[in-house]
Protein backbone atom coordinates (compact mmCIF):
# COMPACT_ATOMS: atom_id res chain seq x y z
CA UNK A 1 6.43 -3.46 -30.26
CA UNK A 2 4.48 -6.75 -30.99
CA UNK A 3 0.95 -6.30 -32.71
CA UNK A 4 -0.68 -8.37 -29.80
CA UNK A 5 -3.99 -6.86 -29.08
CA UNK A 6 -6.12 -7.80 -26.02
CA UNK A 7 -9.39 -7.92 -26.67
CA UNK A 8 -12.49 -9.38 -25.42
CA UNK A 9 -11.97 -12.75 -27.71
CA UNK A 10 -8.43 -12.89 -28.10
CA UNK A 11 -5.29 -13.05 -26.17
CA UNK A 12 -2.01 -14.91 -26.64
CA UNK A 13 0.38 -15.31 -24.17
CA UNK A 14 3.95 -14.53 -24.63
CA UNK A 15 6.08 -17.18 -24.59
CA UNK A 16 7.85 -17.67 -20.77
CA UNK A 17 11.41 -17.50 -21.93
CA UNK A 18 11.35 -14.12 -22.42
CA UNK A 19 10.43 -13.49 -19.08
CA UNK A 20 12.88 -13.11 -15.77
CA UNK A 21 11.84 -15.41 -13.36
CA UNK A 22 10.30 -14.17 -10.16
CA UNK A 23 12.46 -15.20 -7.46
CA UNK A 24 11.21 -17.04 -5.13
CA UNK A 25 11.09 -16.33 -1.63
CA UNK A 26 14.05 -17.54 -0.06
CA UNK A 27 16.40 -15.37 -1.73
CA UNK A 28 17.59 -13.00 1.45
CA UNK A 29 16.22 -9.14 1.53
CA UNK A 30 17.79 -5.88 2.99
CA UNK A 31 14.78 -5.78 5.30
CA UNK A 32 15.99 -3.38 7.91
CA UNK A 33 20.15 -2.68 7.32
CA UNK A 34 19.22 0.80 7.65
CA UNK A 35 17.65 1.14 10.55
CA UNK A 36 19.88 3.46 13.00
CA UNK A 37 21.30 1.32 16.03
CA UNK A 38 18.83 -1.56 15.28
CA UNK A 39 21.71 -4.25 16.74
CA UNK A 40 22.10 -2.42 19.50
CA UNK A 41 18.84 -2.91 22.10
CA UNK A 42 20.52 -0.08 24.70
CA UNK A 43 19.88 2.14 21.74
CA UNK A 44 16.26 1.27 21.71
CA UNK A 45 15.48 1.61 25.28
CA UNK A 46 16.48 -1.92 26.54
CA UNK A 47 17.81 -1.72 30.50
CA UNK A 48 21.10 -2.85 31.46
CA UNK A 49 19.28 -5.87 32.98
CA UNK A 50 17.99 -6.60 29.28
CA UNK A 51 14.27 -5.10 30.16
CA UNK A 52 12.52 -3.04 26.87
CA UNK A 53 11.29 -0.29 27.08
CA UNK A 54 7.98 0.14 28.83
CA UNK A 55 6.37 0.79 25.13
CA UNK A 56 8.23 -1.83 23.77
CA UNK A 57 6.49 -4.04 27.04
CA UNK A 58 3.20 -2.37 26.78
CA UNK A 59 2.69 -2.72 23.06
CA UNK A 60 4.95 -4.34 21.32
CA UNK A 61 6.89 -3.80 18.24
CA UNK A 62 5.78 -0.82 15.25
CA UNK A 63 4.72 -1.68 12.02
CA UNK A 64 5.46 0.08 9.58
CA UNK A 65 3.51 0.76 5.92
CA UNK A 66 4.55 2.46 3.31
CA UNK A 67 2.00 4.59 0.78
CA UNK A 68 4.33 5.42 -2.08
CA UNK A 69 1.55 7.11 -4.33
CA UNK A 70 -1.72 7.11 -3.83
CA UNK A 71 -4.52 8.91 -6.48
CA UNK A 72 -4.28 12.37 -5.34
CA UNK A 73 -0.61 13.73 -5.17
CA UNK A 74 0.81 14.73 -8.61
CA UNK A 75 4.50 14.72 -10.03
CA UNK A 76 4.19 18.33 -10.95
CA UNK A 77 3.93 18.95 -7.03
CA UNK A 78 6.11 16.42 -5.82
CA UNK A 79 9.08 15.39 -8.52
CA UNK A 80 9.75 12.83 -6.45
CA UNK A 81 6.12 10.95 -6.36
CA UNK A 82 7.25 7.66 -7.84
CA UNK A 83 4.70 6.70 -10.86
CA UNK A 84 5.48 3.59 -12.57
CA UNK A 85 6.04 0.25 -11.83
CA UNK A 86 9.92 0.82 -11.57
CA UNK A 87 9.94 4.06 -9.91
CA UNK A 88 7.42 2.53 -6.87
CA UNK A 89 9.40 -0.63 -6.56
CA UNK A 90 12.74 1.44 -6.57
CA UNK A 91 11.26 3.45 -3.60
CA UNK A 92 9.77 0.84 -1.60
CA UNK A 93 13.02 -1.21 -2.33
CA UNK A 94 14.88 1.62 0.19
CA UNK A 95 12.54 1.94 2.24
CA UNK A 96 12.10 -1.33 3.34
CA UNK A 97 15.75 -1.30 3.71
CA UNK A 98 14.91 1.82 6.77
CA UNK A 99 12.24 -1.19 7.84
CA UNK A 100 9.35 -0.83 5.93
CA UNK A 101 7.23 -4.22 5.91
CA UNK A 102 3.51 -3.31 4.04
CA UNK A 103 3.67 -1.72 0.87
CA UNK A 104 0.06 0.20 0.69
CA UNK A 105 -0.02 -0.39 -3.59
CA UNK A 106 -1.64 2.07 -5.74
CA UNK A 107 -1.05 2.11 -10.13
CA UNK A 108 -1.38 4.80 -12.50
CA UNK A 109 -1.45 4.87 -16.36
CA UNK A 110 1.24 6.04 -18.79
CA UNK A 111 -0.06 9.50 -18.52
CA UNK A 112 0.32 9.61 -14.65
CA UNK A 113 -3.28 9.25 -13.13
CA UNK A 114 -4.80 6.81 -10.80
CA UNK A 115 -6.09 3.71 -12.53
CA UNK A 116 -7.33 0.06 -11.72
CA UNK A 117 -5.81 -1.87 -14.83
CA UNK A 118 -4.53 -5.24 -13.43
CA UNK A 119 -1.91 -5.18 -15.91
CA UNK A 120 -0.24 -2.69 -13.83
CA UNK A 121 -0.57 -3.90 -10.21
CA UNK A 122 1.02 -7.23 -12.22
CA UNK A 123 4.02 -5.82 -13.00
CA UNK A 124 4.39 -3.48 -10.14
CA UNK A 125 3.52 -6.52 -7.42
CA UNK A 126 6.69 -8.81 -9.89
CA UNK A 127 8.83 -5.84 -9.06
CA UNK A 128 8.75 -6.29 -5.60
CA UNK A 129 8.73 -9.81 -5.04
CA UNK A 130 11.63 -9.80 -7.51
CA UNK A 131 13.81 -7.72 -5.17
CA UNK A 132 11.77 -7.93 -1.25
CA UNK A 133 10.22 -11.52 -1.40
CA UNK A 134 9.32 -11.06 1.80
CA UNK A 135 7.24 -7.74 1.79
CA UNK A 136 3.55 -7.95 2.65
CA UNK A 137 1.72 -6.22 -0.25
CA UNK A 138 -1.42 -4.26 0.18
CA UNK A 139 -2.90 -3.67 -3.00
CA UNK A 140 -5.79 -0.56 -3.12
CA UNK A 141 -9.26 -0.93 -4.33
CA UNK A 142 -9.57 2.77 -3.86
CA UNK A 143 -12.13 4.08 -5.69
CA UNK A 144 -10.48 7.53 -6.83
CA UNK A 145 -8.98 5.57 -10.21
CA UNK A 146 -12.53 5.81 -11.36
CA UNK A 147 -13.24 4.50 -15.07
CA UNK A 148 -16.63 4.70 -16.63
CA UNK A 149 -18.73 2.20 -17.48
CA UNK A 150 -16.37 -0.21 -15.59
CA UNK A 151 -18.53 -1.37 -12.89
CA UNK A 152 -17.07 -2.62 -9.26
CA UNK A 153 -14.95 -5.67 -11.30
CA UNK A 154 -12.65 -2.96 -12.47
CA UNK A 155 -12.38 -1.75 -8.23
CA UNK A 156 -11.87 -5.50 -7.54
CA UNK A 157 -10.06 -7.28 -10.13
CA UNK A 158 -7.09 -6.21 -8.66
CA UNK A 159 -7.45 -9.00 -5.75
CA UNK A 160 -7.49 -11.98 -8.40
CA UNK A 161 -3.61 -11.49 -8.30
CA UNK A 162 -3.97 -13.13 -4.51
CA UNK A 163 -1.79 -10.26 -2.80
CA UNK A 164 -1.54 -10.72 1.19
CA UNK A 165 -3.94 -7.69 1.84
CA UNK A 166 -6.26 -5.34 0.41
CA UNK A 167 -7.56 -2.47 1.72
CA UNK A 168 -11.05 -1.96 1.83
CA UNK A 169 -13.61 1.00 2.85
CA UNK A 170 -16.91 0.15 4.18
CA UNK A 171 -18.69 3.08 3.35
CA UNK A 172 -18.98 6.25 1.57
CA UNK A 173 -17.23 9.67 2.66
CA UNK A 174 -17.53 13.47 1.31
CA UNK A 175 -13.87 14.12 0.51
CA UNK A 176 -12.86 17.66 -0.39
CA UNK A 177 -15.15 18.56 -3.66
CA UNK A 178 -16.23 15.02 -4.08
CA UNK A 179 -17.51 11.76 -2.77
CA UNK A 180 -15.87 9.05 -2.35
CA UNK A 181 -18.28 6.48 -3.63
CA UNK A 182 -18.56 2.92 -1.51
CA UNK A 183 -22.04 1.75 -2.24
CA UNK A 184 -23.96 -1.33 -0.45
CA UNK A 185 -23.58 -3.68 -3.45
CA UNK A 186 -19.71 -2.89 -3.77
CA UNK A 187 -19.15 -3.28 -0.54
CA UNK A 188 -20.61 -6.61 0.10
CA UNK A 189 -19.21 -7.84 -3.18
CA UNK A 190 -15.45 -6.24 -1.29
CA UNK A 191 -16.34 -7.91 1.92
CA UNK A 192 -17.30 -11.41 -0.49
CA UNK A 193 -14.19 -11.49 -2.02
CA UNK A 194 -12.20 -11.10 0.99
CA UNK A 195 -13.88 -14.06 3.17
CA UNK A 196 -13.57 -16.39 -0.53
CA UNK A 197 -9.69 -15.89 -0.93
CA UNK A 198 -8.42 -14.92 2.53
CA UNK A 199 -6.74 -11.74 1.66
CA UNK A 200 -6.39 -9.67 4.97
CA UNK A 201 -8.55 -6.71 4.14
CA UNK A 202 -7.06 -3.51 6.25
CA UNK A 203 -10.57 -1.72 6.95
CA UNK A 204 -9.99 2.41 6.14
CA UNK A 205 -12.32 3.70 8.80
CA UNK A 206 -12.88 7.86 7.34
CA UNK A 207 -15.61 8.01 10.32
CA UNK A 208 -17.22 5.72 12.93
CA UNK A 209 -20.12 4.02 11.43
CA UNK A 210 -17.13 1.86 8.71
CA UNK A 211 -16.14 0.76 12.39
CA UNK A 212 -19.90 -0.42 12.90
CA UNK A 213 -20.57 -1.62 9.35
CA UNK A 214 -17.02 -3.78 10.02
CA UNK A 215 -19.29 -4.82 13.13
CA UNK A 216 -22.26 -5.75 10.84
CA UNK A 217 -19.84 -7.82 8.38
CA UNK A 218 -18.22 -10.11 11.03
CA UNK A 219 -21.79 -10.91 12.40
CA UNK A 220 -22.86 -11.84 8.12
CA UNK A 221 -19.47 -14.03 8.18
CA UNK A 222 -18.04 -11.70 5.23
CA UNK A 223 -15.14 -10.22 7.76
CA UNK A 224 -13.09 -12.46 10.59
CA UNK A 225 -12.00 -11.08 13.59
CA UNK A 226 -9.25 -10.08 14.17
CA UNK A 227 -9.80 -6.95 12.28
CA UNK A 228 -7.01 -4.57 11.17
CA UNK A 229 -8.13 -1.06 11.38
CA UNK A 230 -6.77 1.94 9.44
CA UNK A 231 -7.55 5.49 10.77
CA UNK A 232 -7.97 7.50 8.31
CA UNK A 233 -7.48 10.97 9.83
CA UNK A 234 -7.93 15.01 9.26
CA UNK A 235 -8.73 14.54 5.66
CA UNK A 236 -11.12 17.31 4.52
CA UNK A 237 -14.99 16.45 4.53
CA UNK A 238 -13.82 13.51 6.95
CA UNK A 239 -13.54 13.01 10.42
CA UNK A 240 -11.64 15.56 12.60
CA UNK A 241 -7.49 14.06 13.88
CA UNK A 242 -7.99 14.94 17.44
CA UNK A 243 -7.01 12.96 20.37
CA UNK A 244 -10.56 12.51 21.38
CA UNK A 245 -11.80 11.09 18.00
CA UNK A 246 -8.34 9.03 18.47
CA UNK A 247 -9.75 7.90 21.96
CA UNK A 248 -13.45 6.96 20.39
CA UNK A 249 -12.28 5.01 17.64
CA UNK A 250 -10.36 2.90 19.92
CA UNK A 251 -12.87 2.39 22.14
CA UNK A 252 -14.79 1.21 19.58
CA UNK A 253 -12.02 -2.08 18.57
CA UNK A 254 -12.97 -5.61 19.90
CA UNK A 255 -10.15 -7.42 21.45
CA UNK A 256 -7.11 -8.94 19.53
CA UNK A 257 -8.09 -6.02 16.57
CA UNK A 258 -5.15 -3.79 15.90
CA UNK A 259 -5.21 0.04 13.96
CA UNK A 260 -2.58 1.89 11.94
CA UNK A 261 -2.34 5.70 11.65
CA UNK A 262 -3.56 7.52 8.45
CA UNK A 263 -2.82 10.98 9.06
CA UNK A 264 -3.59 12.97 5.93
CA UNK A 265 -1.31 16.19 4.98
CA UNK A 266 0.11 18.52 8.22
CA UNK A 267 -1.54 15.00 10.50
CA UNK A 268 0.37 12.65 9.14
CA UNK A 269 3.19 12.80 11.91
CA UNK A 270 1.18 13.99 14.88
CA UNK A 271 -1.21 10.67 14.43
CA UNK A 272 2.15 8.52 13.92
CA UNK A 273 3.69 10.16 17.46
CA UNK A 274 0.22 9.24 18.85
CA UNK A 275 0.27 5.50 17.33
CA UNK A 276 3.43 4.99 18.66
CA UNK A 277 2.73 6.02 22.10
CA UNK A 278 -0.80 4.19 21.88
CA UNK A 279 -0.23 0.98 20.78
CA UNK A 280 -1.40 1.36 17.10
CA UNK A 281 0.85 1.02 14.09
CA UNK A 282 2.02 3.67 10.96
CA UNK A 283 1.49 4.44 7.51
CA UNK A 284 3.05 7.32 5.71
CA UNK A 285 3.89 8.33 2.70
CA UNK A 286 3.65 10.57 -0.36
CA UNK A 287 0.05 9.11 -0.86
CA UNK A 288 -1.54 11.05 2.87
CA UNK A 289 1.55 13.85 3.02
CA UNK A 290 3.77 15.46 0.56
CA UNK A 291 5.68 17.65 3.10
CA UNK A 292 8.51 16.93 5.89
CA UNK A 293 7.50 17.88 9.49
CA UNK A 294 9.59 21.26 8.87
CA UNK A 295 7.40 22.05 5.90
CA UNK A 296 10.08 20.79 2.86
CA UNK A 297 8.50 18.54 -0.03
CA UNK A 298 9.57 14.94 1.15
CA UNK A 299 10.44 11.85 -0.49
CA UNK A 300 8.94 8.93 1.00
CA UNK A 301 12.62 7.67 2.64
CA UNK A 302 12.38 10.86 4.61
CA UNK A 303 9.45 10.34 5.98
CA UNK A 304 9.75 6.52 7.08
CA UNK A 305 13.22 7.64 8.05
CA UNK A 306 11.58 10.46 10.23
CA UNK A 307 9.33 7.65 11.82
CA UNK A 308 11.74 5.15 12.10
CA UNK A 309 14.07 7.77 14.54
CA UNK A 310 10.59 9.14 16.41
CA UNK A 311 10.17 5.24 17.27
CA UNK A 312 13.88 4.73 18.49
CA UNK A 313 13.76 7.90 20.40
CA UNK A 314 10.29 6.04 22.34
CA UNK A 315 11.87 2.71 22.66
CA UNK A 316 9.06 1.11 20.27
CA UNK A 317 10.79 -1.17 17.69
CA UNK A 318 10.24 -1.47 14.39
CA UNK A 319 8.47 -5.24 13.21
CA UNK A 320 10.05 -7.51 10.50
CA UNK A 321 7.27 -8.52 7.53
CA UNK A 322 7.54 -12.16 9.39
CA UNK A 323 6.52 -10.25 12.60
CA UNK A 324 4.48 -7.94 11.18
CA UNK A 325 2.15 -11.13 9.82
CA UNK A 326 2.09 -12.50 13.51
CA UNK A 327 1.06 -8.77 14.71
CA UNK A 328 -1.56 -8.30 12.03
CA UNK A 329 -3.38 -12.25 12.58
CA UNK A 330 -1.90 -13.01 9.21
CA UNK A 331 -0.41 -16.45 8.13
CA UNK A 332 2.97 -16.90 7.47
CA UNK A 333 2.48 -19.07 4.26
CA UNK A 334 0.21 -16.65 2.63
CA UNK A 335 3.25 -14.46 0.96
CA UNK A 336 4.01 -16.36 -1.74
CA UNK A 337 0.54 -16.81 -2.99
CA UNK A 338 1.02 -14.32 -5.37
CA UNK A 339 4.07 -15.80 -6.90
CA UNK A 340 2.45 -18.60 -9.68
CA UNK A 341 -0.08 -15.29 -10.99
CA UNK A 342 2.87 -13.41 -11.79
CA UNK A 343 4.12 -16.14 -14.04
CA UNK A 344 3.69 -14.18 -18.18
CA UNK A 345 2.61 -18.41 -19.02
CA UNK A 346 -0.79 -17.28 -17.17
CA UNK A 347 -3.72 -16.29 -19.24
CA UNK A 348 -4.02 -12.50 -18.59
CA UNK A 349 -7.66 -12.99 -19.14
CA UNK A 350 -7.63 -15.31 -15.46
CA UNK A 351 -7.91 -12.05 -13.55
CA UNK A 352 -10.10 -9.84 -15.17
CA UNK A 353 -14.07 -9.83 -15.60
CA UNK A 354 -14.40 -7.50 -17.91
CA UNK A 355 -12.73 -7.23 -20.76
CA UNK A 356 -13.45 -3.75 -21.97
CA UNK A 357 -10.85 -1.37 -20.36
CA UNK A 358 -7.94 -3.51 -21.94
CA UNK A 359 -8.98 -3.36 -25.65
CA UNK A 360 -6.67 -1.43 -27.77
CA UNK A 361 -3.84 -2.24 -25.02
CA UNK A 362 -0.53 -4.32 -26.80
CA UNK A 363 2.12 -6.21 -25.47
CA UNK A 364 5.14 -3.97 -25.34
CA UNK A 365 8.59 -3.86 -26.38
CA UNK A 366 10.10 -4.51 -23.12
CA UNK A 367 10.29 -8.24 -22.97
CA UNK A 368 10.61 -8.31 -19.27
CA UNK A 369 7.31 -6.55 -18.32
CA UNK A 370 4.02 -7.88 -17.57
CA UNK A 371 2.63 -3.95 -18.02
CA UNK A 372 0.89 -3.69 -21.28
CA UNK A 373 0.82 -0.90 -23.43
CA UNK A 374 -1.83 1.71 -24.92
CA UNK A 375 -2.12 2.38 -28.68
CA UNK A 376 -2.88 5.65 -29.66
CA UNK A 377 -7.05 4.55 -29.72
CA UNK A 378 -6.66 4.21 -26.05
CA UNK A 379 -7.47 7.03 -23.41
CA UNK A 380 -4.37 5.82 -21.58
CA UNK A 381 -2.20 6.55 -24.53
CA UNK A 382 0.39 8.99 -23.42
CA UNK A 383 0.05 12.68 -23.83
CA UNK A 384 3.40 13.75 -22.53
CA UNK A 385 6.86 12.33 -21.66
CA UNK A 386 7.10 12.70 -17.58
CA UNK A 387 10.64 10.45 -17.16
CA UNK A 388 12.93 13.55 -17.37
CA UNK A 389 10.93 15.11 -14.19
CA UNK A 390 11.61 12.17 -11.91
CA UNK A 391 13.82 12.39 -9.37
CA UNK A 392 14.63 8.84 -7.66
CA UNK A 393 14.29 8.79 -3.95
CA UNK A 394 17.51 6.99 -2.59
CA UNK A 395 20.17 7.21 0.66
CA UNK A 396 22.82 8.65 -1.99
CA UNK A 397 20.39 11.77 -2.58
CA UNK A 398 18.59 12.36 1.09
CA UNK A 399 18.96 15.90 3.13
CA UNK A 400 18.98 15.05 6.08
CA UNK A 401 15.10 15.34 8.08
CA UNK A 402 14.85 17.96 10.32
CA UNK A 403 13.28 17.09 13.82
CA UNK A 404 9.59 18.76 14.24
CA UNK A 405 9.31 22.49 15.35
């Protein structure tokens, strides 16, 4: 390991020869090779006369985003959660193959929980662009990875990589035993950053008035319409996944916004059958939902692969990341934005505002990581070796899903 402390005052770069280039974005992806029947339209509901299907007609094609971790699921109920930088590009890198095309981005530490270090969303976000140039990332600035005395930088430092989206939650929400905390200040300061750089904030909506403080924002000029909506839905303290709270949150949208269903736990599918049929779009993953729809602990292939067939089998088909950016309102030469701050020849310091959660972190041994590690002084320092408990979640390894009771 090299004795490279960052600190407040002092930071050297490593030098860029050490460093795997990211690719850029022109090298080709496996976007899709796994989707069942996906060259075949008559297998997803296209006429003999060459007419979709009347979803297909009515609302277009799905997309599809993937939450591969989240702050709340843990390894020791889910071996398959993927964790670090690797194991979360590993797993997005299949499912993307089954047509994922938004990676919802979350980081934890070295001892497995949630955190905001930029560090980490660095090397996870060169991971991906490494391998699936073409994926639209969606880093977090969820406010679970709590650290104290940290202030809202440490929620939105994060965005100074220049990622294609963020999400973003206007509001405050009792979740379960706690709250999850989205004061005024932060929020304007969330809504700031997103109408300086651009990002395409995706709006978490945990009850109607984020819908109406979205409304509020547009009318300051912090948010542009179109707005993409996500619905989060059935999570405990929050609002009720019903088909009539479905039916009000809709009917609160302004024309040209679109929504994406965030069931959380046993509503997880239920809300992706009704986006599907509706006209919205679907996230799952291991972040809202650690079981199948038969009640098995899933990996995250299973359950895009699960969605991917409930799609098919409605004649609704499944949107490219280049589509996906025309569905969403997002520009198509925003992806590579991110590219030049994953470069290890840029000052680590660029992206941060304060300094104080990355003292006592070193560079590490592994000369092709931007991911910095703890020394023992550190709270992040690792308590506990948790590699041995992984189990990767690839095609080679998959039961096969079982269709809903």
């Amino acid at each position: 390991m090299l004795a490279l402390v960052v600190g407040a005052s002092s930071f050297t770069a490593r030098p860029m020869s050490v460093f795997p280039k990211v690719q850029p974005s022109s090298v080709a992806m496996k976007w899709g090779e796994l989707i069942p029947g996906y060259g075949d339209k008559s297998e997803w509901g296209y006429a003999p006369d060459g007419r979709a299907s009347q979803l297909q007609r009515d609302h277009g094609k799905l997309v599809i985003t993937l939450a591969t971790t989240g702050n709340i699921n843990r390894r020791e109920r889910n071996p398959s959660l993927p964790c670090s930088p690797q194991e979360m590009a590993d797993d997005m890198h299949e499912c993307i193959k089954l047509g994922v095309s938004v990676l919802h981005v979350h980081s934890r530490n070295e001892n497995l929980l949630p955190t905001m270090r930029v560090d980490v969303f660095r090397e996870t976000c060169r991971l991906i662009k490494e391998r699936d140039p073409d994926a639209i990332i969606q880093i977090s600035t969820g406010g679970r990875a709590a650290r104290a005395g940290s202030g809202n930088e440490w929620r939105i430092d994060p965005l100074n990589l220049m990622p294609e989206m963020g999400s973003y939650t206007p509001g405050s929400v009792n979740l379960g035993p706690i709250v999850y905390q989205n004061d005024a200040k932060l929020t304007q300061e969330l809504a700031q950053k997103f109408c300086d750089t651009g990002i395409k904030p995706q709006v978490e909506v945990f009850d109607t008035n984020m819908i109406s403080n979205t409304d509020i924002l547009v009318k300051q000029g912090l948010l542009k319409r179109p707005i993409d909506f996500g619905f989060v839905m059935g999570a405990p303290g929050a609002q009720e996944c019903s088909l009539r709270q479905l039916g009000h949150l809709i009917a609160m949208l302004q024309p040209g916004d679109t929504w994406t269903s965030i069931g959380i736990g046993k509503f997880e599918m239920p809300l992706a059958y009704m986006a599907i049929a509706m006209g919205g779009h679907v996230r799952v993953g291991l972040e809202d939902n650690n079981k199948t729809p038969d009640g098995k602990i899933a990996t995250n292939y299973e359950l895009v692969k699960h969605v991917v067939e409930i799609a098919k089998a409605m004649g609704r088909e499944i949107a490219s990341p280049e589509e996906a950016r025309e569905i969403l309102s997002m520009p198509q030469d925003g992806k590579d934005r991110i590219v030049p701050n994953l470069d290890p020849a840029v000052h680590f310091s660029t992206f941060v505002n304060n300094m104080e959660p990355y003292e006592e972190l070193v560079v590490g041994s592994d000369p092709s990581s931007l991911k910095l590690e703890p020394t023992p002084s550190h709270p992040d320092f690792p308590q506990a070796d948790y590699g041995a408990n992984f189990a990767p979640a690839t095609p080679t390894n998959q039961p096969e899903l079982a269709q809903p009771a």
